[in-house]
PDB file of N, CA and C in Angstrom:
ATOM      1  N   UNK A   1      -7.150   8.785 -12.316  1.00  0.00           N
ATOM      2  CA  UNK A   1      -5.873   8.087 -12.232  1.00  0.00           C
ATOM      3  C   UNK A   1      -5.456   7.697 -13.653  1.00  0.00           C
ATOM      4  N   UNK A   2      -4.191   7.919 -14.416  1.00  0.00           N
ATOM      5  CA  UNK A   2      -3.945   7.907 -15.296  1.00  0.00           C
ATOM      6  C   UNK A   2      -3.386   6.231 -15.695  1.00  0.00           C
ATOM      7  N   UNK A   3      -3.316   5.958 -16.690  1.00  0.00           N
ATOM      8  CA  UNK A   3      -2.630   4.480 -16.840  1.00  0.00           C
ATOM      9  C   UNK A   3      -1.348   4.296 -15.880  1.00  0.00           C
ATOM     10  N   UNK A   4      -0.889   5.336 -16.261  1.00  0.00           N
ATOM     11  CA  UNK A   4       0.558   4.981 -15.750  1.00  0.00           C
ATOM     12  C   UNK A   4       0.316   4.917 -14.181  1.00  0.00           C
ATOM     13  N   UNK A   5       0.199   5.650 -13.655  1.00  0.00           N
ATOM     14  CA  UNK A   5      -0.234   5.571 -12.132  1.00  0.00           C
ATOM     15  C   UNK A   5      -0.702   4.102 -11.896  1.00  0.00           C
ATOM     16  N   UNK A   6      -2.115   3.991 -12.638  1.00  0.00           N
ATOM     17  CA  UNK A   6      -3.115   2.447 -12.280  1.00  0.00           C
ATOM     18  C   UNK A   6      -2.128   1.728 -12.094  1.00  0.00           C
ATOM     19  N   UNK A   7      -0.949   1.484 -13.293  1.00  0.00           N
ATOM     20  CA  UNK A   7      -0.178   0.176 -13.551  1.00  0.00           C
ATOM     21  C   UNK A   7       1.093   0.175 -12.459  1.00  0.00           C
ATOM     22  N   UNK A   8       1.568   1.529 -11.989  1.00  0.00           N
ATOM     23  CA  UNK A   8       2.305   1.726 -10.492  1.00  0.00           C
ATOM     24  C   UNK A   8       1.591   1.258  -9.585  1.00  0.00           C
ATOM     25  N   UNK A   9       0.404   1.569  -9.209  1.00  0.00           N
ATOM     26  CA  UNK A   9       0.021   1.335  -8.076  1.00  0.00           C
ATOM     27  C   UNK A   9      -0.135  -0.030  -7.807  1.00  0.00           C
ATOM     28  N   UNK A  10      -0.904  -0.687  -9.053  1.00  0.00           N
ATOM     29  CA  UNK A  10      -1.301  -2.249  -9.138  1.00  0.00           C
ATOM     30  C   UNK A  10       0.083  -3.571  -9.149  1.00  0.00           C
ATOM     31  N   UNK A  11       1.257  -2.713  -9.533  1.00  0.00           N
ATOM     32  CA  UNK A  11       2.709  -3.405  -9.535  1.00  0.00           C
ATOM     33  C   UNK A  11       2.860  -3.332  -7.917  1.00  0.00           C
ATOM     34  N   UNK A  12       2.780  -2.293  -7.555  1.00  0.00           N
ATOM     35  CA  UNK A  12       3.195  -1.912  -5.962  1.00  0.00           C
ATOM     36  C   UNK A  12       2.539  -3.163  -4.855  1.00  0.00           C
ATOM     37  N   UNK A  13       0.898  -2.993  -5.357  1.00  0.00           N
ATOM     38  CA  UNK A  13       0.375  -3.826  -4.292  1.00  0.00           C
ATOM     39  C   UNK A  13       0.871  -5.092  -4.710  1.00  0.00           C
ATOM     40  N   UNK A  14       1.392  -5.687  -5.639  1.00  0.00           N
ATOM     41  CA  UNK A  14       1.378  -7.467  -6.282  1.00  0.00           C
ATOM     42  C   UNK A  14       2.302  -7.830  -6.249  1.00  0.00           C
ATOM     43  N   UNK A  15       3.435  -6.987  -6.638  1.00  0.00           N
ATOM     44  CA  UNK A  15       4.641  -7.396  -6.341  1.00  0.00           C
ATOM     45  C   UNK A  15       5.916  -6.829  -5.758  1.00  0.00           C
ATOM     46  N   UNK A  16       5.321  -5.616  -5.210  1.00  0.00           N
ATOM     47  CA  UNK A  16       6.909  -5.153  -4.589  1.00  0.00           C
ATOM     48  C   UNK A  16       6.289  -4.773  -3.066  1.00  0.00           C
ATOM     49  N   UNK A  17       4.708  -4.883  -2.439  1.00  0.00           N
ATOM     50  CA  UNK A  17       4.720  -4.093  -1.107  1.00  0.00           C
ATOM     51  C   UNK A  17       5.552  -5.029  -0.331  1.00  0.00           C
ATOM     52  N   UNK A  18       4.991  -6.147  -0.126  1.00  0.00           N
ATOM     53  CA  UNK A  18       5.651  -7.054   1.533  1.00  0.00           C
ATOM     54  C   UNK A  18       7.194  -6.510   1.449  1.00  0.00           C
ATOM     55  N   UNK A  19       8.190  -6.576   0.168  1.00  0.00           N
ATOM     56  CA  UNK A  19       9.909  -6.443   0.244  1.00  0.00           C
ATOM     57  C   UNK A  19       9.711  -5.128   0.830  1.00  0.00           C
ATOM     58  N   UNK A  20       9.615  -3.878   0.222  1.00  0.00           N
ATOM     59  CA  UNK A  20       9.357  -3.003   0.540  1.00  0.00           C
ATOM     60  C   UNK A  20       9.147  -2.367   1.860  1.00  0.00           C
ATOM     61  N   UNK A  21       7.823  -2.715   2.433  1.00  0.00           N
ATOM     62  CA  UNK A  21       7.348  -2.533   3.394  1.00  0.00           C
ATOM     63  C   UNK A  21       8.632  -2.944   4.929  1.00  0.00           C
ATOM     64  N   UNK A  22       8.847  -4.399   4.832  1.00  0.00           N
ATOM     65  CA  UNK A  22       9.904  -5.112   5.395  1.00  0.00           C
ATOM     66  C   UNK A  22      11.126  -3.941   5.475  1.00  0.00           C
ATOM     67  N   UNK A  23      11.953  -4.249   3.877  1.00  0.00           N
ATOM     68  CA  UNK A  23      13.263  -3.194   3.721  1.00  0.00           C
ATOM     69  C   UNK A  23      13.362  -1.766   4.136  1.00  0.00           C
ATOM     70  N   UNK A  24      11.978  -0.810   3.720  1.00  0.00           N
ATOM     71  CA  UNK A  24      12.244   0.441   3.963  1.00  0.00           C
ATOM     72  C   UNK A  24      10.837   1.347   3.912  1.00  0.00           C
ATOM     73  N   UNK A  25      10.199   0.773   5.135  1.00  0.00           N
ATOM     74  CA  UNK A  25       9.293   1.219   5.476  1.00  0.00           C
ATOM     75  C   UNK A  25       9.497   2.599   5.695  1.00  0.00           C
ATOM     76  N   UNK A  26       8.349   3.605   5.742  1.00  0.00           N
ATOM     77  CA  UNK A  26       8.225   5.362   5.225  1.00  0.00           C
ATOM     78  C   UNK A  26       9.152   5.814   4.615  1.00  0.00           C
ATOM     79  N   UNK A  27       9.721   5.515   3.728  1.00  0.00           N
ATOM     80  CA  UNK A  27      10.362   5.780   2.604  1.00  0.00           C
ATOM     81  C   UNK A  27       9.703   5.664   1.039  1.00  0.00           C
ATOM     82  N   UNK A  28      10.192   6.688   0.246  1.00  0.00           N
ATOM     83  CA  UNK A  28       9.393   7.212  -1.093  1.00  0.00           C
ATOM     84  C   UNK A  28       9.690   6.290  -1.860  1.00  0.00           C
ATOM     85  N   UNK A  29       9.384   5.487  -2.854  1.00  0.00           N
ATOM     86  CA  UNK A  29       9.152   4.336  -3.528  1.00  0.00           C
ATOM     87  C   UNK A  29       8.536   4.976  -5.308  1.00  0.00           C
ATOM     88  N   UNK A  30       9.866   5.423  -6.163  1.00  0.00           N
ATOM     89  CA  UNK A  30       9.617   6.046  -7.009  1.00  0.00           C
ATOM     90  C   UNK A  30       9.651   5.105  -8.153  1.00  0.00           C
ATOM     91  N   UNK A  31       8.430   5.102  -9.119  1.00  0.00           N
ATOM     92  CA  UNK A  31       8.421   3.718  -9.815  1.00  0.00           C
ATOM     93  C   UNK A  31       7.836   4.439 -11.264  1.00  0.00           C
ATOM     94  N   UNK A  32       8.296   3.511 -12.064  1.00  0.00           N
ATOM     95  CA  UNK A  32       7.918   3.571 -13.731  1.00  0.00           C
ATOM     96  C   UNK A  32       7.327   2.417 -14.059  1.00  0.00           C
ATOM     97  N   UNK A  33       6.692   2.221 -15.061  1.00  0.00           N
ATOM     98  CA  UNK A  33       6.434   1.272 -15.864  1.00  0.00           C
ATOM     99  C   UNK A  33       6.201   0.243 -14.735  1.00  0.00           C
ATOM    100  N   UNK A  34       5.429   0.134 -13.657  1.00  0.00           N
ATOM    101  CA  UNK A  34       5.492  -0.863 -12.800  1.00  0.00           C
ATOM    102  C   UNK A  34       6.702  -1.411 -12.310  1.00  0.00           C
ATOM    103  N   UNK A  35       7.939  -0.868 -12.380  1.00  0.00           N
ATOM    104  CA  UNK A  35       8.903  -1.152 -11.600  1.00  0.00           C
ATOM    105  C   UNK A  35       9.307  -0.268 -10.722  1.00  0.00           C
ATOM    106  N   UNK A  36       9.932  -0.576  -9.405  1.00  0.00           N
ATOM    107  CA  UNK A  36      10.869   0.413  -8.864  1.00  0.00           C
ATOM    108  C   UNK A  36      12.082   0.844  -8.896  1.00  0.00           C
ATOM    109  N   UNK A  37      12.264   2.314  -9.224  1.00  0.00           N
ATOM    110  CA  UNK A  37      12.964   2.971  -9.899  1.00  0.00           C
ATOM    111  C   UNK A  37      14.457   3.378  -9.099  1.00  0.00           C
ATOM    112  N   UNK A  38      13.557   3.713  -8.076  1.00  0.00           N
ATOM    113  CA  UNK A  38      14.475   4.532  -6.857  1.00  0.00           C
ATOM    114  C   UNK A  38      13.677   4.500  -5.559  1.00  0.00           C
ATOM    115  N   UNK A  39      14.310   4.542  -4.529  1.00  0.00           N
ATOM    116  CA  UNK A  39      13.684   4.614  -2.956  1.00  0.00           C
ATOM    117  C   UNK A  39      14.501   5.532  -2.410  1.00  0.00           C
ATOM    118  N   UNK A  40      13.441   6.492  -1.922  1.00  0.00           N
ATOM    119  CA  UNK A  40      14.225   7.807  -1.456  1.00  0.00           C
ATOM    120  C   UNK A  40      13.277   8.624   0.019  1.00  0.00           C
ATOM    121  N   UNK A  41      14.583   9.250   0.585  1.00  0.00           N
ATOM    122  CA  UNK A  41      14.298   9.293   1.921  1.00  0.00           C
ATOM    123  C   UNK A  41      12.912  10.211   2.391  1.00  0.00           C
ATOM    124  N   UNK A  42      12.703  11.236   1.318  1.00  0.00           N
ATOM    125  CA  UNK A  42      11.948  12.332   1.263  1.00  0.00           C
ATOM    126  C   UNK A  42      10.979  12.394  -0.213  1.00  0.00           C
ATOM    127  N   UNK A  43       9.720  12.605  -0.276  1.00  0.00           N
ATOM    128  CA  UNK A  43       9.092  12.866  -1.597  1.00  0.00           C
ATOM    129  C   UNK A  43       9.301  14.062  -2.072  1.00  0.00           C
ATOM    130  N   UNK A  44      10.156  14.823  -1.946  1.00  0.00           N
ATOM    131  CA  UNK A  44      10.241  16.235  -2.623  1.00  0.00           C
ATOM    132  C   UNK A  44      11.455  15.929  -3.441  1.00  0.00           C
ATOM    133  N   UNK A  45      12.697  15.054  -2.967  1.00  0.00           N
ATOM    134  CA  UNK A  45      13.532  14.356  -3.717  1.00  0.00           C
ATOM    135  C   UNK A  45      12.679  13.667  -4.795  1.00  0.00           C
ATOM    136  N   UNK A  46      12.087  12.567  -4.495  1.00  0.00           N
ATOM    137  CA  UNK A  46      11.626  11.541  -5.469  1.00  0.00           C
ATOM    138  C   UNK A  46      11.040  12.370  -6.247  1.00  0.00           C
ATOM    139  N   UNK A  47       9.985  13.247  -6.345  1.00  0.00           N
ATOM    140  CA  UNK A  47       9.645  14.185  -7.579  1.00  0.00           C
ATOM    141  C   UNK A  47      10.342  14.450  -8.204  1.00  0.00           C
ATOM    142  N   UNK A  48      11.038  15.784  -7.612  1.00  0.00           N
ATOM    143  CA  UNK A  48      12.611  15.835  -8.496  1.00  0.00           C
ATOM    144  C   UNK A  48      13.168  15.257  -9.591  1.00  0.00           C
ATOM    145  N   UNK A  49      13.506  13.869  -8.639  1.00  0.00           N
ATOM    146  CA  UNK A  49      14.336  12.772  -9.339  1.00  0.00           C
ATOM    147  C   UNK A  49      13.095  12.381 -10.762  1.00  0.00           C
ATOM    148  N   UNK A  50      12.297  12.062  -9.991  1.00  0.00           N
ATOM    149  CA  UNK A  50      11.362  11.532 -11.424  1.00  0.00           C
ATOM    150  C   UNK A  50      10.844  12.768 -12.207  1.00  0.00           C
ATOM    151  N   UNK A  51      10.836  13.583 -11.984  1.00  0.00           N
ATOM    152  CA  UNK A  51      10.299  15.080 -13.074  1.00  0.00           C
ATOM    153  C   UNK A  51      11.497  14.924 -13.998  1.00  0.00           C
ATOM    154  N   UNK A  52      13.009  15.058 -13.361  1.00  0.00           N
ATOM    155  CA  UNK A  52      14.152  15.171 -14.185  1.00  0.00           C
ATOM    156  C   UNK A  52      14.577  14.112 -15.063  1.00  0.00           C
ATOM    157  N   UNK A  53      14.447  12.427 -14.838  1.00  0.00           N
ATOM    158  CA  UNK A  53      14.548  11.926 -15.437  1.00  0.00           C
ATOM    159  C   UNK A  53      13.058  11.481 -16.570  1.00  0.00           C
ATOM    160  N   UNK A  54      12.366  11.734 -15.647  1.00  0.00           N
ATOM    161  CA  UNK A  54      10.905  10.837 -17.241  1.00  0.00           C
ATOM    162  C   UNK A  54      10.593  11.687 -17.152  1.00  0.00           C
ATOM    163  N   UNK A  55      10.579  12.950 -16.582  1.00  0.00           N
ATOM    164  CA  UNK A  55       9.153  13.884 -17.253  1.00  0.00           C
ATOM    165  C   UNK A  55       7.816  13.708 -16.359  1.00  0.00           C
ATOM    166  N   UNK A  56       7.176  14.710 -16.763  1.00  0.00           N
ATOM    167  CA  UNK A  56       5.658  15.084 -15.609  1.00  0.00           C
ATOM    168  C   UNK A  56       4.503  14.099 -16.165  1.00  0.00           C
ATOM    169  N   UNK A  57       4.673  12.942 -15.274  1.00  0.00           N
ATOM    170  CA  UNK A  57       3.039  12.211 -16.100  1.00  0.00           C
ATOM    171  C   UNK A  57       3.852  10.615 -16.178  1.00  0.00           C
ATOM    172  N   UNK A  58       4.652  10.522 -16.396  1.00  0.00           N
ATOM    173  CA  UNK A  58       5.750   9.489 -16.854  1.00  0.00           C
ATOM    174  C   UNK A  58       6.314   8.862 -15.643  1.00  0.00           C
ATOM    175  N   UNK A  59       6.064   8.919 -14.263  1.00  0.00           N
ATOM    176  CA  UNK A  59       6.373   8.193 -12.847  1.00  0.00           C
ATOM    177  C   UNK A  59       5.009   7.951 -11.857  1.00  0.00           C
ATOM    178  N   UNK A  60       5.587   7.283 -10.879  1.00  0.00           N
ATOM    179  CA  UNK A  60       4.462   7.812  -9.843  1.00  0.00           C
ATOM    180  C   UNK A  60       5.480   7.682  -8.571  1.00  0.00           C
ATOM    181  N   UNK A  61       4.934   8.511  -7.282  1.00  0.00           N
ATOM    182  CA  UNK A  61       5.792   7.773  -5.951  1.00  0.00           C
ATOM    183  C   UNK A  61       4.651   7.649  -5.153  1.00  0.00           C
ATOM    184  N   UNK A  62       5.127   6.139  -4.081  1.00  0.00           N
ATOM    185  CA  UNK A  62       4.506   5.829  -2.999  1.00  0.00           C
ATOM    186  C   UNK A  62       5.182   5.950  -1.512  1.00  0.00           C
ATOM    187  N   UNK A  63       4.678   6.343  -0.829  1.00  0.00           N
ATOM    188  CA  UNK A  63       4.868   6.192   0.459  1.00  0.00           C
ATOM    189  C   UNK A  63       4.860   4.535   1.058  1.00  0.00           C
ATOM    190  N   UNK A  64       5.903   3.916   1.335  1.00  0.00           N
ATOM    191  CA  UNK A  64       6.067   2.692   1.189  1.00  0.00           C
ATOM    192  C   UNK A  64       5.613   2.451   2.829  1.00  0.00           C
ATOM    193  N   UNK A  65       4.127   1.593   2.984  1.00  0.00           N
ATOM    194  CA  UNK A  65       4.125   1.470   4.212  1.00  0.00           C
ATOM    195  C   UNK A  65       2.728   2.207   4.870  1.00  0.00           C
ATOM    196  N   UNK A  66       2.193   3.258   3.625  1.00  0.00           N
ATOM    197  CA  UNK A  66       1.614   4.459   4.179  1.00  0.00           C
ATOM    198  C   UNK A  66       0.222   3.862   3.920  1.00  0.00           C
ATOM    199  N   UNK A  67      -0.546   4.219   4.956  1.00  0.00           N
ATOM    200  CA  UNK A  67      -2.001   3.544   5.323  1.00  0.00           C
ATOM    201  C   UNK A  67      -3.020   4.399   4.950  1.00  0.00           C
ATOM    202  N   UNK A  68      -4.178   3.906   4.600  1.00  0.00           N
ATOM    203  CA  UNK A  68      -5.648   4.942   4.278  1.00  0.00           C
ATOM    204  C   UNK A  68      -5.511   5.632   5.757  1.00  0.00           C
ATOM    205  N   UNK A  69      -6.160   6.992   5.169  1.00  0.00           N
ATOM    206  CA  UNK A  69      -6.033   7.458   6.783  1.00  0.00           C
ATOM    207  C   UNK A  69      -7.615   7.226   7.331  1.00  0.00           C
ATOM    208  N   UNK A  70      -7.824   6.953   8.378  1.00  0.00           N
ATOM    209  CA  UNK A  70      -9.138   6.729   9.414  1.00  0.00           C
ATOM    210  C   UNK A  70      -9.249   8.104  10.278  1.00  0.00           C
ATOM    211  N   UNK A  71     -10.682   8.116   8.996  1.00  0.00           N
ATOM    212  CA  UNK A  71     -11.149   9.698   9.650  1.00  0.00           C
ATOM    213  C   UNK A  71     -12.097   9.204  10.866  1.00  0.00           C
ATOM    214  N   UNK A  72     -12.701   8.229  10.965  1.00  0.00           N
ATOM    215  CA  UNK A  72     -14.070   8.167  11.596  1.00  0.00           C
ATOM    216  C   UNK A  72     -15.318   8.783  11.247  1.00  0.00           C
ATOM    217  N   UNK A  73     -15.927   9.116  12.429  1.00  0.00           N
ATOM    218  CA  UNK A  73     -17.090   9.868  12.048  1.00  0.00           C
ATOM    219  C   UNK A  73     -16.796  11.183  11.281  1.00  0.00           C
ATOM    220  N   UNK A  74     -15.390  11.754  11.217  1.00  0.00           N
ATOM    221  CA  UNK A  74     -14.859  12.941  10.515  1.00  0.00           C
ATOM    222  C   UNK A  74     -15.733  12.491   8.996  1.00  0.00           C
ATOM    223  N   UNK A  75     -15.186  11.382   8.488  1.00  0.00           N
ATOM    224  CA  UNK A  75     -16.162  10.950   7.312  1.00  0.00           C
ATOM    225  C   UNK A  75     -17.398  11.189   6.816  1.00  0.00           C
ATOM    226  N   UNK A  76     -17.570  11.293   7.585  1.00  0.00           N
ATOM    227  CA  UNK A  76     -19.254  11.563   7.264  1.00  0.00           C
ATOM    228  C   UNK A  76     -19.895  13.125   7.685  1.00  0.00           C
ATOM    229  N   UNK A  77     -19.152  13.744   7.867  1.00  0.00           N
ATOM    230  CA  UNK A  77     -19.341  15.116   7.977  1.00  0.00           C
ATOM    231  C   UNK A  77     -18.653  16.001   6.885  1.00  0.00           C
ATOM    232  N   UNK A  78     -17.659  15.411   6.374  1.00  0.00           N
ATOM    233  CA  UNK A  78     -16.881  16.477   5.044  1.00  0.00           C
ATOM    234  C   UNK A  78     -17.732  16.319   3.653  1.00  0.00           C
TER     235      UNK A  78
END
């Protein structure tokens, strides 16, 4: 995980999930510098959008809402 990512992800959980989650749950949550940038309906948009404006390495997007997935015992067999 690169800085930039760490410092998205760690902004996401501290200060923007509960609004988020609330406002626009499964929706793409495209963020820089620990802020959010844009919220968009689809992640193939939000790439896009963030490839074209910052560049590859320079964003991150979240799935606003989106849960670890529960493999179960699947876990322990892969």
């Amino acid at each position: 995980m690169t800085d930039a990512v760490a410092q998205n992800h760690a902004a996401y959980n501290q200060r923007h999930k509960h609004r988020l989650e609330r406002e626009h749950f499964g929706r793409v949550a495209l963020m820089k510098d620990g802020e959010v940038v844009g919220i968009y309906n689809d992640m193939s948009d939000a790439y896009s959008i963030g490839h074209e404006k910052y560049g590859l390495g320079n964003f991150s997007l979240k799935r606003i809402g989106e849960r670890p997935a529960q493999l179960g015992i699947l876990a322990f067999t892969l």
